[in-house]
N, C-alpha and C. Protein backbone atom coordinates (compact mmCIF):
# COMPACT_ATOMS: atom_id res chain seq x y z
N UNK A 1 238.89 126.78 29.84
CA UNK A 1 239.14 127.90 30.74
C UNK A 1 237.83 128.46 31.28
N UNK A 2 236.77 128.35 30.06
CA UNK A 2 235.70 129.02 30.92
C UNK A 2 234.96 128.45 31.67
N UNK A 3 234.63 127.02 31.60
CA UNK A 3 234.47 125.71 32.34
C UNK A 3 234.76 126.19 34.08
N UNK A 4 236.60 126.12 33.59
CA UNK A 4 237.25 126.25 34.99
C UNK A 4 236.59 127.61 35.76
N UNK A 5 236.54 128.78 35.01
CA UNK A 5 236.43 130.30 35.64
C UNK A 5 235.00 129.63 36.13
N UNK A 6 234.28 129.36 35.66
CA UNK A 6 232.55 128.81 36.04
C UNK A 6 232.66 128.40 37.37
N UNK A 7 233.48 127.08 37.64
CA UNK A 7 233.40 126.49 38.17
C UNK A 7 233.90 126.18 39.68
N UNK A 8 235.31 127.06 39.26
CA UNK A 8 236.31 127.17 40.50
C UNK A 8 235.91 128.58 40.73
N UNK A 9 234.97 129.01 42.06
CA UNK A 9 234.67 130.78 42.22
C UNK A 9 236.37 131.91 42.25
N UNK A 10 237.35 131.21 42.85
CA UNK A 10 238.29 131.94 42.83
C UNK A 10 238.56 132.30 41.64
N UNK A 11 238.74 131.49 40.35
CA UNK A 11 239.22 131.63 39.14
C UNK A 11 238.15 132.49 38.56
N UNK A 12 237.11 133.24 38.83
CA UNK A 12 235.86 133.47 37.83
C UNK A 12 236.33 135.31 37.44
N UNK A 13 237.38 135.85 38.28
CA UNK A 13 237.29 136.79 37.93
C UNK A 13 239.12 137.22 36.85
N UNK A 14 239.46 135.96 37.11
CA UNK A 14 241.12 136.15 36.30
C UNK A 14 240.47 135.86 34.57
N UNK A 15 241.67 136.61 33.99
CA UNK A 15 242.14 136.51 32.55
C UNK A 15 242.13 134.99 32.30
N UNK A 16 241.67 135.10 30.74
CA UNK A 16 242.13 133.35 30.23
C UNK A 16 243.69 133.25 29.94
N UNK A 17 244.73 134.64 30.20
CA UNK A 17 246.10 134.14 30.07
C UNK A 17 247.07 133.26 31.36
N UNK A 18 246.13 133.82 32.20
CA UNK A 18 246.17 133.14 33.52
C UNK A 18 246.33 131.64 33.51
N UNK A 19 245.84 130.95 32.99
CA UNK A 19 245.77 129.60 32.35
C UNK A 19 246.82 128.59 32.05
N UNK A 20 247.09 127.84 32.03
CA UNK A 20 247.82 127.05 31.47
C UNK A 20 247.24 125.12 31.65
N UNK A 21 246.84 124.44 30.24
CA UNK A 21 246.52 123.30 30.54
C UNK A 21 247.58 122.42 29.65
N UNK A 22 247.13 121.26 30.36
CA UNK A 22 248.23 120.37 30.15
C UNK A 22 247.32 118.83 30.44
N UNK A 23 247.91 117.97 29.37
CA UNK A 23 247.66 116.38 29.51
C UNK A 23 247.59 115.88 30.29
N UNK A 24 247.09 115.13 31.18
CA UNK A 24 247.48 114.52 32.35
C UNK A 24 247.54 112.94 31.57
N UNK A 25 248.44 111.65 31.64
CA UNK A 25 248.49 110.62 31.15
C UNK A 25 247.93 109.42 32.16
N UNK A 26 247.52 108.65 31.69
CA UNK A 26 246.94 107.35 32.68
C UNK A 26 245.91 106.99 32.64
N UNK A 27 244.58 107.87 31.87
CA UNK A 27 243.22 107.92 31.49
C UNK A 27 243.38 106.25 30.93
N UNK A 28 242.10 105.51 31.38
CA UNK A 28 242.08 104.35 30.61
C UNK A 28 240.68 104.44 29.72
N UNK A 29 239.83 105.13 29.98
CA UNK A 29 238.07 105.55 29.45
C UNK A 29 238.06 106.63 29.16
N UNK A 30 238.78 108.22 29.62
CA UNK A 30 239.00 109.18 29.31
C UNK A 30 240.01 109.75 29.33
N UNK A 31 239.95 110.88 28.53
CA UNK A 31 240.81 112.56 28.98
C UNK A 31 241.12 112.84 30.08
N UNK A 32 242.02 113.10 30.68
CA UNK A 32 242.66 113.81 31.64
C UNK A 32 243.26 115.04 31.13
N UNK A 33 242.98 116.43 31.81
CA UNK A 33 243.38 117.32 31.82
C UNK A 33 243.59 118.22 32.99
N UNK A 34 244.97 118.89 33.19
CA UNK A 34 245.61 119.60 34.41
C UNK A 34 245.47 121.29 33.67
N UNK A 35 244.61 121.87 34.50
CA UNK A 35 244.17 123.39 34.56
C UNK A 35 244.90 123.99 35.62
N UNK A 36 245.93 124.56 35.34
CA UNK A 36 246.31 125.44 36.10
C UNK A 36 246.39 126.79 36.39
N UNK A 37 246.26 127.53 37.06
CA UNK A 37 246.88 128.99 37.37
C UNK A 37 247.87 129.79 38.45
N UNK A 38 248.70 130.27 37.86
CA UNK A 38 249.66 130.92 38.86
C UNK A 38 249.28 131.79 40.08
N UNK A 39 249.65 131.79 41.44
CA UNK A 39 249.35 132.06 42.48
C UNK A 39 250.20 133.11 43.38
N UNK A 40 250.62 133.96 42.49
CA UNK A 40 252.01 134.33 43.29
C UNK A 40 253.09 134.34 42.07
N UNK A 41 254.96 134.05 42.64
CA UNK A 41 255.79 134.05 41.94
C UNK A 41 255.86 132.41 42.33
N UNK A 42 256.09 131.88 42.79
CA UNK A 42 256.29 130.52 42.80
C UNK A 42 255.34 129.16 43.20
N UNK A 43 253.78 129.77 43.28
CA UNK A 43 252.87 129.03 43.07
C UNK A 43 251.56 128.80 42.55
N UNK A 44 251.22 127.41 41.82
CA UNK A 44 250.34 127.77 41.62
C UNK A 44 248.77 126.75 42.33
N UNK A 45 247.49 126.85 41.58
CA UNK A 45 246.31 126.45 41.92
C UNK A 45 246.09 125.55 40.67
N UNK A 46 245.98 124.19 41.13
CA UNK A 46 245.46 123.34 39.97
C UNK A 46 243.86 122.56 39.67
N UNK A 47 243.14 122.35 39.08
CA UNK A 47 242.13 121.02 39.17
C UNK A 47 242.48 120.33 37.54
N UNK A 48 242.08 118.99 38.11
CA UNK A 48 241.44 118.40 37.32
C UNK A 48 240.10 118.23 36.46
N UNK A 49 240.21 118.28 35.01
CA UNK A 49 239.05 118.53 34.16
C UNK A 49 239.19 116.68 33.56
N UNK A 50 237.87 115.74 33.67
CA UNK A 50 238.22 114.38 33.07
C UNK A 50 237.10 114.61 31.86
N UNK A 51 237.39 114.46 30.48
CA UNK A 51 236.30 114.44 29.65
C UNK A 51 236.07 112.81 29.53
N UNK A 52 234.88 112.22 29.81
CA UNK A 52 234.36 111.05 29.71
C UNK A 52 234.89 110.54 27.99
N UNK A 53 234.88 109.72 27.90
CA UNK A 53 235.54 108.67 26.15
C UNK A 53 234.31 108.35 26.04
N UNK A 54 233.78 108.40 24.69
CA UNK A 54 233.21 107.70 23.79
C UNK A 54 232.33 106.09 24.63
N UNK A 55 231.19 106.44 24.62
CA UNK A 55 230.41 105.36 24.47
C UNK A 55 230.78 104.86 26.34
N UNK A 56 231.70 105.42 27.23
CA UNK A 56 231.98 104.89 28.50
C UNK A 56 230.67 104.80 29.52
N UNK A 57 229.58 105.19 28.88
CA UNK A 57 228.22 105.55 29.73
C UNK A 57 227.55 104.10 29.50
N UNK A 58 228.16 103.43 28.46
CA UNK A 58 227.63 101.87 28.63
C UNK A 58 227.98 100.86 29.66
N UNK A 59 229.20 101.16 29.98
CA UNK A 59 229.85 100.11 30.83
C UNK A 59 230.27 101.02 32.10
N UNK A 60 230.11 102.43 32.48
CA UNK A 60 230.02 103.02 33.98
C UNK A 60 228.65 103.38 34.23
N UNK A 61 228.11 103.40 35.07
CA UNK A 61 227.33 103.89 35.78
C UNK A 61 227.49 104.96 35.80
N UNK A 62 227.24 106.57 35.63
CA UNK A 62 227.53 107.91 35.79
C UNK A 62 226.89 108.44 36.99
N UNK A 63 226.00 108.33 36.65
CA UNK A 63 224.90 108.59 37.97
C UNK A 63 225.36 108.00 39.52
N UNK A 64 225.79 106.97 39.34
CA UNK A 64 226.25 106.49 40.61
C UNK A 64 227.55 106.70 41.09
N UNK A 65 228.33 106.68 39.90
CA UNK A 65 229.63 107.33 40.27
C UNK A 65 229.54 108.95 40.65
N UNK A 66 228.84 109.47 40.04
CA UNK A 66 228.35 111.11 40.53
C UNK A 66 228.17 110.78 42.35
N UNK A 67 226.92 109.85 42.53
CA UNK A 67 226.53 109.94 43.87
C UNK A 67 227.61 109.19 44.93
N UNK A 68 228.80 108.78 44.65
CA UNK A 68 229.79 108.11 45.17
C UNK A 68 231.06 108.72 45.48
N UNK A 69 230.96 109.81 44.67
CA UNK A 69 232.36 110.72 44.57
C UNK A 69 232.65 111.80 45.97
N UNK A 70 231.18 111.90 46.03
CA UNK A 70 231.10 113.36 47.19
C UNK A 70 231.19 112.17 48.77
N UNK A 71 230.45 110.78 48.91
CA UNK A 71 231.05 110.26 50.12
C UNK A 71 232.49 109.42 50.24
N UNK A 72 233.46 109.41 48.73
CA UNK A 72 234.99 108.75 48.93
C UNK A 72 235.65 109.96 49.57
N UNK A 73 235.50 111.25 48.90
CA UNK A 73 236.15 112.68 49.18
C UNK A 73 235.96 113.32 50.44
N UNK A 74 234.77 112.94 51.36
CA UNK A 74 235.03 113.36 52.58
C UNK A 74 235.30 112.49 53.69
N UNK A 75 235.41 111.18 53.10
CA UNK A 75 235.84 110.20 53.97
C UNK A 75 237.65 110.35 53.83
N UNK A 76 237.88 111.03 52.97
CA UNK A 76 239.48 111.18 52.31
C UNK A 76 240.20 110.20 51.28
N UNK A 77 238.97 109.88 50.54
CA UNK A 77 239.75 109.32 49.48
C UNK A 77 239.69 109.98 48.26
N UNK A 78 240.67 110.00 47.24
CA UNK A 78 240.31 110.71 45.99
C UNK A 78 240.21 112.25 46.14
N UNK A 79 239.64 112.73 45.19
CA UNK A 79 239.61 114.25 44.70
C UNK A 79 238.38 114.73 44.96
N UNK A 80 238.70 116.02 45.33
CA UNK A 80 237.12 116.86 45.63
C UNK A 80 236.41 116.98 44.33
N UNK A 81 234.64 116.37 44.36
CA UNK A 81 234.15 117.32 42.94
C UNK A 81 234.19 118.37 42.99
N UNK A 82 234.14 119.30 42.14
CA UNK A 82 234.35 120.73 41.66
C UNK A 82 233.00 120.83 41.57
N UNK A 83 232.74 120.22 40.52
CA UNK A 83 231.57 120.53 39.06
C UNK A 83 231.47 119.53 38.89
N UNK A 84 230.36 119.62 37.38
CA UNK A 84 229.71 118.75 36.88
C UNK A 84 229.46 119.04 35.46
N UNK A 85 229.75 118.62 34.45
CA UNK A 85 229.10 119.23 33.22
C UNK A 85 229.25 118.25 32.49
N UNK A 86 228.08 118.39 31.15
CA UNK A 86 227.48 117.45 30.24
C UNK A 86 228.53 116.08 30.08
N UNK A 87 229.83 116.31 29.76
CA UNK A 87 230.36 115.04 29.45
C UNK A 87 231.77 115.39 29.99
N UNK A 88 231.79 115.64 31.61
CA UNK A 88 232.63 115.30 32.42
C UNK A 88 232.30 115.82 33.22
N UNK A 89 233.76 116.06 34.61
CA UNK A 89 233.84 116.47 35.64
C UNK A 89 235.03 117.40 35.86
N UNK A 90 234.45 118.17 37.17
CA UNK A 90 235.92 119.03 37.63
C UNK A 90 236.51 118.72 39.10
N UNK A 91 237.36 118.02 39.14
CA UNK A 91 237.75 117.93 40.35
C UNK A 91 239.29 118.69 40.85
N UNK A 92 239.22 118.52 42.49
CA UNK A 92 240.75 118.64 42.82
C UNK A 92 241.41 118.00 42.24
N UNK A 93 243.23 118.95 42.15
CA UNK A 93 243.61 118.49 41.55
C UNK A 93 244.95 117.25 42.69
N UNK A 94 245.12 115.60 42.30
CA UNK A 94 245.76 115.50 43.06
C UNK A 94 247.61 115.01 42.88
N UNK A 95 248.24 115.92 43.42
CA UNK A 95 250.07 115.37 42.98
C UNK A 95 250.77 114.27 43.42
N UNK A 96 250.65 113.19 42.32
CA UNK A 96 250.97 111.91 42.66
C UNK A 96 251.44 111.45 41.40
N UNK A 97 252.28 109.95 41.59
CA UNK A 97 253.04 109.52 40.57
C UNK A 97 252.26 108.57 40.27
């Protein structure tokens, strides 16, 4: 939560009850996690938090995937970075099956 309040400026001034996270499934190297907060009565604001797995800095490139993320996302592919921190990322969040 405090990650998210850091990171997302809208979120920096709400409560941590505001909150709600949840699993996201499909990670094959990491964690997936869905940060949400309510927006209203019937909506809300989500991102994605990915915590990197164990030892995945051997076989990805980080650095390059860092410098790759910001030209897929404005060409329109994938998720906006958010952030950046020690052993992951924050991105948009995106609703898909």
């Amino acid at each position: 939560r405090d990650l998210c309040k850091e990171l997302v400026k809208e979120w920096s001034s709400l409560d941590s009850s505001c909150f709600s996270i949840s699993t996201v499934s499909g990670g094959i190297t990491n964690m997936l996690l869905k940060v949400s907060v309510k927006e209203g009565s019937d909506s809300e604001s989500s991102v994605t938090v990915r915590l990197y797995g164990p030892n995945t800095d051997l076989v990805i490139d980080r650095e390059r995937e860092l410098q790759a993320i910001p030209y897929l996302s404005a060409a329109g592919f994938g998720a906006r970075l958010l952030g950046v921190f020690e052993n992951g990322v924050v991105s948009s969040f995106i609703h898909a099956r």
